[in-house]
N, C-alpha and C. Protein backbone atom coordinates (compact mmCIF):
# COMPACT_ATOMS: atom_id res chain seq x y z
N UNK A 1 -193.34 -43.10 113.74
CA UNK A 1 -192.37 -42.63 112.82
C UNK A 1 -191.07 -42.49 113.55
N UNK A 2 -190.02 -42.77 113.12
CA UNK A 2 -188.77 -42.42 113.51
C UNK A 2 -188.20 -41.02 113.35
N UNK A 3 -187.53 -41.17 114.66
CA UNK A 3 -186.97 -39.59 115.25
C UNK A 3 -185.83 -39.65 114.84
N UNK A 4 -184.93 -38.58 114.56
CA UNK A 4 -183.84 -38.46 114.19
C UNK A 4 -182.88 -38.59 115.72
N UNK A 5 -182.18 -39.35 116.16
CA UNK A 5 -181.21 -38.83 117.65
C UNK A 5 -180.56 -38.13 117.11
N UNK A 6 -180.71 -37.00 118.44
CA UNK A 6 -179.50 -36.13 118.81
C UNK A 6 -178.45 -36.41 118.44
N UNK A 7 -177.11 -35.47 117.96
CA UNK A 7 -175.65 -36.16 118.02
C UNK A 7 -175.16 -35.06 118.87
N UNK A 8 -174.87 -35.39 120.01
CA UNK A 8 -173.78 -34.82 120.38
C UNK A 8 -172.12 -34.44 120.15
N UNK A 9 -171.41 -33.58 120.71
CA UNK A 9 -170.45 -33.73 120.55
C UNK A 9 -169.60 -33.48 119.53
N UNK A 10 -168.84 -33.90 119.15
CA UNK A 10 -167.72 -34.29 117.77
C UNK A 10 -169.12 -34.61 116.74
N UNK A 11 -170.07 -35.35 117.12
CA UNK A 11 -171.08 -36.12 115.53
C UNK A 11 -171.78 -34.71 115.32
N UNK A 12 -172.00 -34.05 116.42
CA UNK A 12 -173.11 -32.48 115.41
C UNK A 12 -172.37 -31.78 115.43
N UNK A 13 -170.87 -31.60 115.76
CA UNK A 13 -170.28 -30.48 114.45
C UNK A 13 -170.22 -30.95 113.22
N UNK A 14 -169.67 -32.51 113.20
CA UNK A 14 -169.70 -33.04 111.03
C UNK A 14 -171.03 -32.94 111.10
N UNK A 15 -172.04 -32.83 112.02
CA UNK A 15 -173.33 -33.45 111.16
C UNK A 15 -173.57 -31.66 110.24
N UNK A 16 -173.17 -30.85 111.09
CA UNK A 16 -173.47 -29.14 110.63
C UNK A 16 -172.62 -29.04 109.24
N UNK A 17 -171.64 -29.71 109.05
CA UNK A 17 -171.12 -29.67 108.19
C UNK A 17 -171.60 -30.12 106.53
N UNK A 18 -172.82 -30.95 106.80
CA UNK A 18 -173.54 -31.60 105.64
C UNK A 18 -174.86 -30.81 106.20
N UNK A 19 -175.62 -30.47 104.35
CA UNK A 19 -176.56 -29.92 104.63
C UNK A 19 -177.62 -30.34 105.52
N UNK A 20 -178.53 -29.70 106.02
CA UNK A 20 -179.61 -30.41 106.46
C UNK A 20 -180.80 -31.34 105.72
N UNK A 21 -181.19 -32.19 106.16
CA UNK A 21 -181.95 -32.96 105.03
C UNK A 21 -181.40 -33.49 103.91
N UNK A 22 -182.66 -34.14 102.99
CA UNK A 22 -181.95 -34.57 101.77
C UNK A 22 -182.22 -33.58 100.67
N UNK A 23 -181.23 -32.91 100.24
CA UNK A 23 -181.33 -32.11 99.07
C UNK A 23 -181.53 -32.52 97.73
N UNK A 24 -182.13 -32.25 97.35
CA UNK A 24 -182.49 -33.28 95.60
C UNK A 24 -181.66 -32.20 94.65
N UNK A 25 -181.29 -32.80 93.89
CA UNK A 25 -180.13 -32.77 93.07
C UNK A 25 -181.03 -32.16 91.40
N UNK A 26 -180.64 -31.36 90.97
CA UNK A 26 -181.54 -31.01 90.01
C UNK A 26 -180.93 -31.49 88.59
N UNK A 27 -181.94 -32.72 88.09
CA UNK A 27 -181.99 -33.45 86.92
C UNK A 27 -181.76 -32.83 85.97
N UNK A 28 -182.33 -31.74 85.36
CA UNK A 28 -182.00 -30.99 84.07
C UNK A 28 -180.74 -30.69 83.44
N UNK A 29 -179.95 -30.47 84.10
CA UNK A 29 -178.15 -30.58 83.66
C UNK A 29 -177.59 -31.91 83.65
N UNK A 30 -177.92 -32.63 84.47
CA UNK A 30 -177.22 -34.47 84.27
C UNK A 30 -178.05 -34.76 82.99
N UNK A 31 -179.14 -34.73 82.89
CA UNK A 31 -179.98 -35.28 81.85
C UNK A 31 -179.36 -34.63 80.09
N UNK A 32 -179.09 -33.43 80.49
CA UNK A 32 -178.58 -32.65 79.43
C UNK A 32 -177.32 -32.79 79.40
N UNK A 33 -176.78 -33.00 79.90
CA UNK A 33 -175.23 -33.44 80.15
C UNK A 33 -175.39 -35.04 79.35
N UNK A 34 -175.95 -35.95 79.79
CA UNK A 34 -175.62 -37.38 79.52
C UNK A 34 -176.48 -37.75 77.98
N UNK A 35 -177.45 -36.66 77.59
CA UNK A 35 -177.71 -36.47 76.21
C UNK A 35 -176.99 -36.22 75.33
N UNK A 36 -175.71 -35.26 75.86
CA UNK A 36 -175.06 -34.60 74.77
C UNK A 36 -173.42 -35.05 74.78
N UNK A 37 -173.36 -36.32 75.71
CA UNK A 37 -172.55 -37.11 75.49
C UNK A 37 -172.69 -37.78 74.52
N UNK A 38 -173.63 -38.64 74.71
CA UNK A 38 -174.24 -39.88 74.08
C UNK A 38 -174.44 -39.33 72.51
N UNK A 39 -174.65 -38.23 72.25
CA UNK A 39 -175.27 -37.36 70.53
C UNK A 39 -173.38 -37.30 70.55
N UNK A 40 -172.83 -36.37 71.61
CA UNK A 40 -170.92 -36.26 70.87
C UNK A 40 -170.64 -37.59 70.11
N UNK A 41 -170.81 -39.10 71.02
CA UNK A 41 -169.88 -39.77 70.50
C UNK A 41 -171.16 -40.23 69.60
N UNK A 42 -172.20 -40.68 69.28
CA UNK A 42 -172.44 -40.93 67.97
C UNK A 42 -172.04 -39.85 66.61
N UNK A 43 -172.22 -39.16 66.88
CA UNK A 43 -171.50 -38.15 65.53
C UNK A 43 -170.06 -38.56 65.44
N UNK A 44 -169.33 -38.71 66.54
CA UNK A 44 -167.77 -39.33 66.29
C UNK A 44 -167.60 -40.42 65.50
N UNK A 45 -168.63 -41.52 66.25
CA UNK A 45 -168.35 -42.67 65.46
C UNK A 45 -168.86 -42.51 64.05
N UNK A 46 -170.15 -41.65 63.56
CA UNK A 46 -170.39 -41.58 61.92
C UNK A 46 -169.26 -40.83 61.52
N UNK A 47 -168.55 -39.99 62.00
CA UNK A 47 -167.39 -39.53 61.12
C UNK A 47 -165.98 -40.64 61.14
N UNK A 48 -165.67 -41.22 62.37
CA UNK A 48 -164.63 -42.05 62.56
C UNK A 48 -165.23 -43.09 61.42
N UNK A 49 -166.50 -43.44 61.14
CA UNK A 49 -166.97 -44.76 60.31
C UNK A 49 -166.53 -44.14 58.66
N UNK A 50 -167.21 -42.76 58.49
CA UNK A 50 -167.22 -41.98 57.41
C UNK A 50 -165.50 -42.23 56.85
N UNK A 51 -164.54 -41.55 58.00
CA UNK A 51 -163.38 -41.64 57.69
C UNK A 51 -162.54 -43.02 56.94
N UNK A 52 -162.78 -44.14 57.98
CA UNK A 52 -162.44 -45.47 57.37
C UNK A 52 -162.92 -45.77 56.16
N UNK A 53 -164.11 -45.62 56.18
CA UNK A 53 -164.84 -45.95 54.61
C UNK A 53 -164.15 -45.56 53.31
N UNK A 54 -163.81 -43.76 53.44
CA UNK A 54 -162.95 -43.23 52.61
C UNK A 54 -161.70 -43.74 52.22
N UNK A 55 -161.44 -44.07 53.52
CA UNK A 55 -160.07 -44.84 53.14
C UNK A 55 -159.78 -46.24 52.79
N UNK A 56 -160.80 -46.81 52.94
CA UNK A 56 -160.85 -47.84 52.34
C UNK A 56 -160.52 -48.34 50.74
N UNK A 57 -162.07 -46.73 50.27
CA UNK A 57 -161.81 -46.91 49.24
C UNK A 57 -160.56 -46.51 48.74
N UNK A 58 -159.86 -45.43 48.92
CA UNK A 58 -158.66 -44.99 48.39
C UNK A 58 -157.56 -46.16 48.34
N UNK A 59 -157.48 -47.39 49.42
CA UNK A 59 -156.78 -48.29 49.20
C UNK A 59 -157.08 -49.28 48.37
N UNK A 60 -158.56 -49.30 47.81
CA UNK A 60 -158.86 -49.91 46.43
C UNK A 60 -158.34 -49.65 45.38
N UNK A 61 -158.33 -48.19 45.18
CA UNK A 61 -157.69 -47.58 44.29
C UNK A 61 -156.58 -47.62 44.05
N UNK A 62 -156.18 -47.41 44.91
CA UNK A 62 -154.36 -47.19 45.17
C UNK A 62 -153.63 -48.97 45.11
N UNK A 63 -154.89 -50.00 45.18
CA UNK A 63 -153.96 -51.25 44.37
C UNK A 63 -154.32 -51.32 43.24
N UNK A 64 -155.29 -50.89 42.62
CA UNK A 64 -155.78 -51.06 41.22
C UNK A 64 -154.72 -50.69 40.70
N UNK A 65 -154.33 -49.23 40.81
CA UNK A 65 -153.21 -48.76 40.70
C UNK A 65 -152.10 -49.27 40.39
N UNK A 66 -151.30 -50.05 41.87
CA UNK A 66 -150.25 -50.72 41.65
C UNK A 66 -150.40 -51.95 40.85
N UNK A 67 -151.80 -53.08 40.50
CA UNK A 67 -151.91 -53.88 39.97
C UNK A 67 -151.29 -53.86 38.32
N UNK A 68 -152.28 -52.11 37.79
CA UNK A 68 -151.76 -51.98 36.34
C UNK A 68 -150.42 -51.50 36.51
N UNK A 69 -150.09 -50.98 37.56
CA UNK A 69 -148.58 -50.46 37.05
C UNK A 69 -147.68 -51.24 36.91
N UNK A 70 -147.91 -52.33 38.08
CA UNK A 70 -147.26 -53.72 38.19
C UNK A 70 -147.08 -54.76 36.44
N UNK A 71 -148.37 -54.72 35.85
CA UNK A 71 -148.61 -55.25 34.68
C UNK A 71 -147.89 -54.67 33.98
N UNK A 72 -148.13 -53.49 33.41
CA UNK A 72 -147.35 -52.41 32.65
C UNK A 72 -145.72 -52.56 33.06
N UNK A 73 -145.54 -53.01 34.26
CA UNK A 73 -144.07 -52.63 34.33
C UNK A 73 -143.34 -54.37 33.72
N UNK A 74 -144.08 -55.19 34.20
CA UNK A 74 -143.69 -56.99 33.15
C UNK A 74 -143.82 -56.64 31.92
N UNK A 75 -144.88 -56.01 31.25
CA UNK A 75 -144.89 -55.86 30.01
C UNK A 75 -143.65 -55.21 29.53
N UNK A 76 -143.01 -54.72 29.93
CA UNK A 76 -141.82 -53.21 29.54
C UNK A 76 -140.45 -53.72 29.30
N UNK A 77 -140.74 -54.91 30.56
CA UNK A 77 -139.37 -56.10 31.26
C UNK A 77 -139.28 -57.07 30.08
N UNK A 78 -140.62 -57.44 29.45
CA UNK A 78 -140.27 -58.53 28.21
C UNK A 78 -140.24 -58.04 27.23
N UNK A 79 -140.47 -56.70 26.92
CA UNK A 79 -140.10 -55.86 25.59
C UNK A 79 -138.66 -56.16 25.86
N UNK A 80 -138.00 -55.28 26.85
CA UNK A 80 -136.38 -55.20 26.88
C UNK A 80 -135.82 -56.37 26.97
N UNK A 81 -136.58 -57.54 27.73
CA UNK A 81 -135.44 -58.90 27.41
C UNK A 81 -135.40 -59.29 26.32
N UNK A 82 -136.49 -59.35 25.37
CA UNK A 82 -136.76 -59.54 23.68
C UNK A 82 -135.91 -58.76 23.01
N UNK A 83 -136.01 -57.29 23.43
CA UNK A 83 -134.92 -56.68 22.71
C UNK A 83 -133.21 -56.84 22.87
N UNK A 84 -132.98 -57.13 24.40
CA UNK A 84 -131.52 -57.44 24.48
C UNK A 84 -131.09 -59.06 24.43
N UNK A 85 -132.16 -59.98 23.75
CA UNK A 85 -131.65 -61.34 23.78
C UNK A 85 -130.49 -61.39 22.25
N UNK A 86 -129.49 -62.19 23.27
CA UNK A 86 -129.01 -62.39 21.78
C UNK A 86 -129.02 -62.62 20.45
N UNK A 87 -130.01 -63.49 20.13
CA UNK A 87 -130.46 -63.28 18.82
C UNK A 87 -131.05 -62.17 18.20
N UNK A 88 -131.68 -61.12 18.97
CA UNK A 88 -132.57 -60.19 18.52
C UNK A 88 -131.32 -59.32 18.09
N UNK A 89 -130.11 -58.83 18.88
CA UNK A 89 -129.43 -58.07 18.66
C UNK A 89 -128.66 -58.63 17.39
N UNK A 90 -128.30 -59.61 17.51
CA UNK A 90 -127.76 -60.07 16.27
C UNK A 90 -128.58 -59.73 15.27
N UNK A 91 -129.59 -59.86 14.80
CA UNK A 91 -130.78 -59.95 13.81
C UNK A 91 -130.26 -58.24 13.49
N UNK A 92 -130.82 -57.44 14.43
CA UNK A 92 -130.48 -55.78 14.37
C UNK A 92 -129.03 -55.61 14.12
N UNK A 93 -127.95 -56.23 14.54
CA UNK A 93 -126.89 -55.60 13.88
C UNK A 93 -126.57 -55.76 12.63
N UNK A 94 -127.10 -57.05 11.62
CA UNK A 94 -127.09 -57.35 10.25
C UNK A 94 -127.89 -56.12 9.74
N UNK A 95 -129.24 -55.99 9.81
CA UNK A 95 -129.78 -54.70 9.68
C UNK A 95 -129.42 -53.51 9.48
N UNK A 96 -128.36 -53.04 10.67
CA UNK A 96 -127.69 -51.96 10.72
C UNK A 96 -126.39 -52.18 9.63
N UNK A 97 -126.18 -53.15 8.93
CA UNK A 97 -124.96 -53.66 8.23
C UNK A 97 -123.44 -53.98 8.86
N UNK A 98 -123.52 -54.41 9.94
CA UNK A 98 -122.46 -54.81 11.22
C UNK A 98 -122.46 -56.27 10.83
N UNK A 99 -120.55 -56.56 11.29
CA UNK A 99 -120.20 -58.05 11.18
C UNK A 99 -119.60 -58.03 12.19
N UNK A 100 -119.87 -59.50 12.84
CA UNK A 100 -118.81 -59.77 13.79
C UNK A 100 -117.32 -59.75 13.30
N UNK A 101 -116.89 -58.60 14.76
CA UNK A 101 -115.74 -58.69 14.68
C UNK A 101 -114.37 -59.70 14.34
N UNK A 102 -113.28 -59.50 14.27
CA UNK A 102 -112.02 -60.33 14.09
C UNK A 102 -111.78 -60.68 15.29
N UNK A 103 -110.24 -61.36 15.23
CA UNK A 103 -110.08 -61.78 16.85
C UNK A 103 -109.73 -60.30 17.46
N UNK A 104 -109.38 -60.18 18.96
CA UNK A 104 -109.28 -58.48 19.69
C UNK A 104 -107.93 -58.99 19.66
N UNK A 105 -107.23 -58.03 20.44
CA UNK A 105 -106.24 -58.36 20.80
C UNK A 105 -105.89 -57.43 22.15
N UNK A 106 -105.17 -57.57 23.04
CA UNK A 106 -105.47 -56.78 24.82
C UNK A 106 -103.94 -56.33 24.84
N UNK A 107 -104.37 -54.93 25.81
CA UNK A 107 -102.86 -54.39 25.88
C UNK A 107 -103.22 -54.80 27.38
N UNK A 108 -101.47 -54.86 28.31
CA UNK A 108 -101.60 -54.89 29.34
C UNK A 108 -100.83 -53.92 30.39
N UNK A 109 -101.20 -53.97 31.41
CA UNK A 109 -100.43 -52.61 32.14
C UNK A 109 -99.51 -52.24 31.71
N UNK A 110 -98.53 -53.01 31.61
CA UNK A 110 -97.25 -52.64 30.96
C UNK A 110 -96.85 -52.17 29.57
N UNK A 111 -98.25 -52.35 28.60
CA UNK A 111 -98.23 -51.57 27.30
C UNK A 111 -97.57 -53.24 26.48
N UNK A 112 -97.29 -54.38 26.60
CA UNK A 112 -97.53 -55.31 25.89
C UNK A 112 -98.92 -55.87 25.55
N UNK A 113 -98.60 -55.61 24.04
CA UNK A 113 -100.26 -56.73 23.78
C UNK A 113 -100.33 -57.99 23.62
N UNK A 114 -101.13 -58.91 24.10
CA UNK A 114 -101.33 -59.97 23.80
C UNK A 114 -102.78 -60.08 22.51
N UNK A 115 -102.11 -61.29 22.02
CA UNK A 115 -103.23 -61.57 21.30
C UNK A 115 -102.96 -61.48 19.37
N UNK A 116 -103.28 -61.84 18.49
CA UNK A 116 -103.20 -60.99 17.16
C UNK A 116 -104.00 -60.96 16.72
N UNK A 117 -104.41 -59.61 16.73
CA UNK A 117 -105.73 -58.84 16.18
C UNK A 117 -106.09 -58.80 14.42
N UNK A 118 -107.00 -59.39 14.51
CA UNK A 118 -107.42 -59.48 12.57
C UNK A 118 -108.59 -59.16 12.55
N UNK A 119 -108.74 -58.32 11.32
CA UNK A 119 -110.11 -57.90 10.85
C UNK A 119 -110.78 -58.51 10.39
N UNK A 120 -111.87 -57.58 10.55
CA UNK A 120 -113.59 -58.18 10.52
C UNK A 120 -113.32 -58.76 8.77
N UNK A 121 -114.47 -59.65 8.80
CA UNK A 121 -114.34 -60.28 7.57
C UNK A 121 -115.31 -59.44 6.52
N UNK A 122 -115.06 -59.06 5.16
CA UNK A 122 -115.67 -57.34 4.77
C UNK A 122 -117.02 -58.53 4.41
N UNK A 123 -117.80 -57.38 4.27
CA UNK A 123 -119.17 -57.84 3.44
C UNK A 123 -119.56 -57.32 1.96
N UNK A 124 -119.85 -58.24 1.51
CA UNK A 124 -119.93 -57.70 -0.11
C UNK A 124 -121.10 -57.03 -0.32
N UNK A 125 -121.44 -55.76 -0.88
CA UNK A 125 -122.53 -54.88 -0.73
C UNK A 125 -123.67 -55.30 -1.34
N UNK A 126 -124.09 -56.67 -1.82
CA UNK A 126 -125.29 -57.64 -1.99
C UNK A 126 -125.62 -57.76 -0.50
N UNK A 127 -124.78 -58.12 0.42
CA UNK A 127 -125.41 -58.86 1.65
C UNK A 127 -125.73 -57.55 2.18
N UNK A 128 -125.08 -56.62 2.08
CA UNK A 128 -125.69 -55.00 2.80
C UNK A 128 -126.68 -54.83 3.22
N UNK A 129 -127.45 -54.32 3.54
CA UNK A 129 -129.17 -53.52 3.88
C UNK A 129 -128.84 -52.55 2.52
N UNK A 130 -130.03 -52.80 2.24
CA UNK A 130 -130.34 -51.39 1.07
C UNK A 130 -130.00 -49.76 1.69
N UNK A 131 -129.99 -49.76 2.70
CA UNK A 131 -129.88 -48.47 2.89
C UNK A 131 -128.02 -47.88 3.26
N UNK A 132 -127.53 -48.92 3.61
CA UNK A 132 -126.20 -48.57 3.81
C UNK A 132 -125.53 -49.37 2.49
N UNK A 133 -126.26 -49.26 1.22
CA UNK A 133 -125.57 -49.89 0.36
C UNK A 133 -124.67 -48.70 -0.48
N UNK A 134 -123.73 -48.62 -1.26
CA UNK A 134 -123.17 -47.60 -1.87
C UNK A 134 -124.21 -46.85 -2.87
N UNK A 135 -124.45 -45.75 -3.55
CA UNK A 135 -125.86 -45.56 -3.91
C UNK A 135 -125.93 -46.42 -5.46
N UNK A 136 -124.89 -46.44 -6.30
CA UNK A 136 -124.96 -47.12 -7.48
C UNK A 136 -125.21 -48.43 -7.53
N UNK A 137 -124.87 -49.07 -6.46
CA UNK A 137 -125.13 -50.71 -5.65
C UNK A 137 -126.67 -50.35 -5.13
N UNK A 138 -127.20 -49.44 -4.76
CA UNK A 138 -128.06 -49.44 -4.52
C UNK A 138 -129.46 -49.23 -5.60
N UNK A 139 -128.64 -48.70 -6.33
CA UNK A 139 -129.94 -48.17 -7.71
C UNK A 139 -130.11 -49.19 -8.60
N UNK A 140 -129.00 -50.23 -8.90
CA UNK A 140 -128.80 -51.55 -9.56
C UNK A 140 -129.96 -52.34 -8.56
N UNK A 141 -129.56 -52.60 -7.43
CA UNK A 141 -130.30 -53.51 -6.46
C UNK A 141 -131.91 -53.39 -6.54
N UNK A 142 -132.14 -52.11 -6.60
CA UNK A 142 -133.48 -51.73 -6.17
C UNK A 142 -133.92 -52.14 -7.31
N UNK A 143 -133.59 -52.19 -8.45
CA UNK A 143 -133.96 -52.18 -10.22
C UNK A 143 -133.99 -53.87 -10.30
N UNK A 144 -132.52 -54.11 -10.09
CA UNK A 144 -132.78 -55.72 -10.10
C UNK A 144 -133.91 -56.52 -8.77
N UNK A 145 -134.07 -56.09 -7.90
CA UNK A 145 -134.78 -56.95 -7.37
C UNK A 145 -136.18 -57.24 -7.74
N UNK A 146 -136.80 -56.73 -8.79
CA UNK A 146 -137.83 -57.24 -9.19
C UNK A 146 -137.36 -58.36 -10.17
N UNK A 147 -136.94 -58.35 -10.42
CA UNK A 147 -136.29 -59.21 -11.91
C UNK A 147 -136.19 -60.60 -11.16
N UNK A 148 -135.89 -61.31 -12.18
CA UNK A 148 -136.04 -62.79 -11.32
C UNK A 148 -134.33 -62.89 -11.41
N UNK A 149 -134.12 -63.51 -10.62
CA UNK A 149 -132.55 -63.94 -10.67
C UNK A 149 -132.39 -65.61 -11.15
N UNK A 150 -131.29 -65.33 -12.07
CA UNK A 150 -131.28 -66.58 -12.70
C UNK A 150 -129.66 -67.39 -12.29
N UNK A 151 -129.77 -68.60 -12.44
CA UNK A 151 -128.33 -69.52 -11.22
C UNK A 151 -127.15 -69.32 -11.95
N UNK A 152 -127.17 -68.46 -13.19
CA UNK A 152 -126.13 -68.65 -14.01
C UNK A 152 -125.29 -67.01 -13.68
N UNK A 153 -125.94 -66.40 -13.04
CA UNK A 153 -126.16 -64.61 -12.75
C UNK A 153 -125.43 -64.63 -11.08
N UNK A 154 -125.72 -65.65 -10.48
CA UNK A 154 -124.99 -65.84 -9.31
C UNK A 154 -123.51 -65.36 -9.20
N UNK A 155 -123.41 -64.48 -8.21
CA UNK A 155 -121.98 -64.61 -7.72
C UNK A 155 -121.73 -64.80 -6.47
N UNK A 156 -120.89 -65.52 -6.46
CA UNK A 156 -119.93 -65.91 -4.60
C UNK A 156 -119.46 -64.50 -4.26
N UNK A 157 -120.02 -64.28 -2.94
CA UNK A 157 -119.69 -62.84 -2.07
C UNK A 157 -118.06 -62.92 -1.65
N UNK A 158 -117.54 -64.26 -1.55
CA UNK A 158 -116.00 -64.95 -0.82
C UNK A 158 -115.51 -64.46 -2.70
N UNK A 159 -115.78 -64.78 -3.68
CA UNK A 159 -115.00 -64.89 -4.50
C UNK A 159 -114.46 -63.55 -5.17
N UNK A 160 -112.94 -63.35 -5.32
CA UNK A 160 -112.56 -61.95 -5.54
C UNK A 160 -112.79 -61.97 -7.37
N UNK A 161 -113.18 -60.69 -7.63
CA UNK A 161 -113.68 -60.63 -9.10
C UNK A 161 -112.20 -61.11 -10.18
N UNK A 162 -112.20 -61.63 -11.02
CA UNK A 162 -111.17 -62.06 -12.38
C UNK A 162 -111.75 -61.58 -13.69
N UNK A 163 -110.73 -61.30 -14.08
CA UNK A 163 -110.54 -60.90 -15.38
C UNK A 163 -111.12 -62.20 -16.63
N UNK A 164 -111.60 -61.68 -17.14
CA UNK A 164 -112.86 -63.10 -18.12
C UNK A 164 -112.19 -63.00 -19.02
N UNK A 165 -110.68 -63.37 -19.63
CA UNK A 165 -109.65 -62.98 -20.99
C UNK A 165 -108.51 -64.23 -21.38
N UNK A 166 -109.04 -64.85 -22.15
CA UNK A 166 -107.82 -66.07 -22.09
C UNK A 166 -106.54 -65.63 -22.11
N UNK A 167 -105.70 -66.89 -22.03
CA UNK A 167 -104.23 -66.43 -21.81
C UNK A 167 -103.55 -66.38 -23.44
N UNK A 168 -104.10 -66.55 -24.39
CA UNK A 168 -103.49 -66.03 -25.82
C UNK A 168 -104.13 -65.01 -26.40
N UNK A 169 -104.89 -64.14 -25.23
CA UNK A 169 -105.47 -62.78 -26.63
C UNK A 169 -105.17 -62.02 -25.43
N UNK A 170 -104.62 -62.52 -24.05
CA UNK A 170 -104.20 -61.46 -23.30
C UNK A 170 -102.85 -61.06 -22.92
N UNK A 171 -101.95 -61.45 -23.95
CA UNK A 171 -100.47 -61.39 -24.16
C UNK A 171 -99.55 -61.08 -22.86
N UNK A 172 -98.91 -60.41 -23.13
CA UNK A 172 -97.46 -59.90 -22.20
C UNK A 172 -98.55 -58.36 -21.38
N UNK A 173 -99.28 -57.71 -21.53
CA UNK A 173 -99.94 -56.59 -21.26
C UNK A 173 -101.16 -57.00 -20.10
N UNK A 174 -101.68 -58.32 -20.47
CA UNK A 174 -102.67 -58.35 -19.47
C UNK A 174 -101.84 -58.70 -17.63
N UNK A 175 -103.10 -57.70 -16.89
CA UNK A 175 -102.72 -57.16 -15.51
C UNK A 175 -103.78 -58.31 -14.77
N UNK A 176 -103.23 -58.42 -13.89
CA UNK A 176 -104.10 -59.47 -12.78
C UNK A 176 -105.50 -58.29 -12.32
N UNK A 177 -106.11 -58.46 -12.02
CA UNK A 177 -107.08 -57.92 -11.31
C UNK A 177 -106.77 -57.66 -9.76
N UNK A 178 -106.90 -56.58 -8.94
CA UNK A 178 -106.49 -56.22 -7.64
C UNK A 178 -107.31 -56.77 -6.46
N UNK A 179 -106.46 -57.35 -5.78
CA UNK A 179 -106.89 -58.16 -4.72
C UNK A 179 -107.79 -57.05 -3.66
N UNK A 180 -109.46 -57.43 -3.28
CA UNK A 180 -110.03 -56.66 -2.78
C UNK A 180 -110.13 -57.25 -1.26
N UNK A 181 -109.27 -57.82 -0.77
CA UNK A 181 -108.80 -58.27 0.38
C UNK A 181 -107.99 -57.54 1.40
N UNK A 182 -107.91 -57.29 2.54
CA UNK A 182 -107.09 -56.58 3.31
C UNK A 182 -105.97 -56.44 3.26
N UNK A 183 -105.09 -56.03 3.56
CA UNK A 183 -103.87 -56.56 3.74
C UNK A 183 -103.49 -56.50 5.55
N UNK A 184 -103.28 -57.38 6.16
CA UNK A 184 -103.09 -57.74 7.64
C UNK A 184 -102.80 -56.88 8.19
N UNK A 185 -103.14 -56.25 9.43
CA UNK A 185 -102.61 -55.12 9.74
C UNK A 185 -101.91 -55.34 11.29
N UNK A 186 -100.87 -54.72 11.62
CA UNK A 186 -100.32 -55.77 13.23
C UNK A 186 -100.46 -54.19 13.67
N UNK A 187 -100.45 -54.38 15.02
CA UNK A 187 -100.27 -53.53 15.85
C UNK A 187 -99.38 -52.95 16.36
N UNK A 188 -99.27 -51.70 16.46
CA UNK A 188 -98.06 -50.37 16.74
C UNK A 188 -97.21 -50.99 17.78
N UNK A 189 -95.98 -50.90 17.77
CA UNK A 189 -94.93 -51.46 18.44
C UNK A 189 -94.62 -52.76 18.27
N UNK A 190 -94.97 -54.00 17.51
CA UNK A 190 -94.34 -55.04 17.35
C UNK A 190 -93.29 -55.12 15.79
């Protein structure tokens, strides 16, 4: 069997310095130690896994989400372009009983206007909406529109009303009928 040599010197003071022999190291704390590593990070990773999962789903959700809102919000976009296309508004301002305007006419910095401004062309209260009609135009209308209209019953909306009276039973006394036409109107300072 082998002998341990002597160390003299400088080698058996370090050797005094390390225990004697081989000391065995007691397993029960490393073992319990490297168990309860190994158990920490699996519970980490089922919660770190748990966590992602959750969030996963919430980002399912959260496009479903933006998908309908997204839809809902095109749907909203072609209501309002339908509603502000020009024809539609046109359609609604007859409705409302609105005519296009006359020509404008523009003032400019200096308080000259350009332009000569003329009015809207009137509408005869047949073409009206029933509801902005005058109410006696309206109580006639509502009454006549069941009735059939016949071509002889016609009147031109352009044509100003005349007097139905020949010129020998309507002597020196008969009056023209009053022009239901504007009379031009110019603008302040010219």
């Amino acid at each position: 069997m082998s002998r341990k040599p002597e160390l003299k010197g400088r080698a058996a003071r370090l050797a005094r310095l390390f225990p004697a022999g081989r000391a065995r190291a007691a397993r029960t704390p490393f073992v319990l130690l490297v168990v309860l590593l190994l158990g920490g990070g699996l519970i980490g990773l089922l919660v770190l896994n748990s966590a992602l999962s959750e969030g996963s789903f919430r980002l399912d959700d959260l496009k479903t989400d933006t998908k309908n809102l997204t839809d809902e919000e095109q749907a909203l976009q072609r209501d309002v372009d339908s509603y502000s296309a020009p024809d539609a508004l046109q359609r609604r301002a007859r409705e409302l009983g609105m005519v296009p305007g006359g020509d404008p006419a523009f003032l400019d910095r200096n308080g000259t206007v350009k332009g000569v401004p003329s009015a809207a062309p009137r509408q005869s209260s047949a073409e009206l909406p029933l509801a902005l009609r005058p109410p006696e135009v309206a109580a006639s209308a509502s009454v006549s529109s069941s009735a059939p209209v016949t071509p002889s019953a016609s009147v031109s909306p352009s044509a100003p009303p005349t007097a139905a009276v020949s010129g020998a039973a309507a002597g020196p006394s008969a009056t023209p009928a009053p022009s239901t036409t504007p009379a031009p109107t110019t603008p302040p300072g010219r």
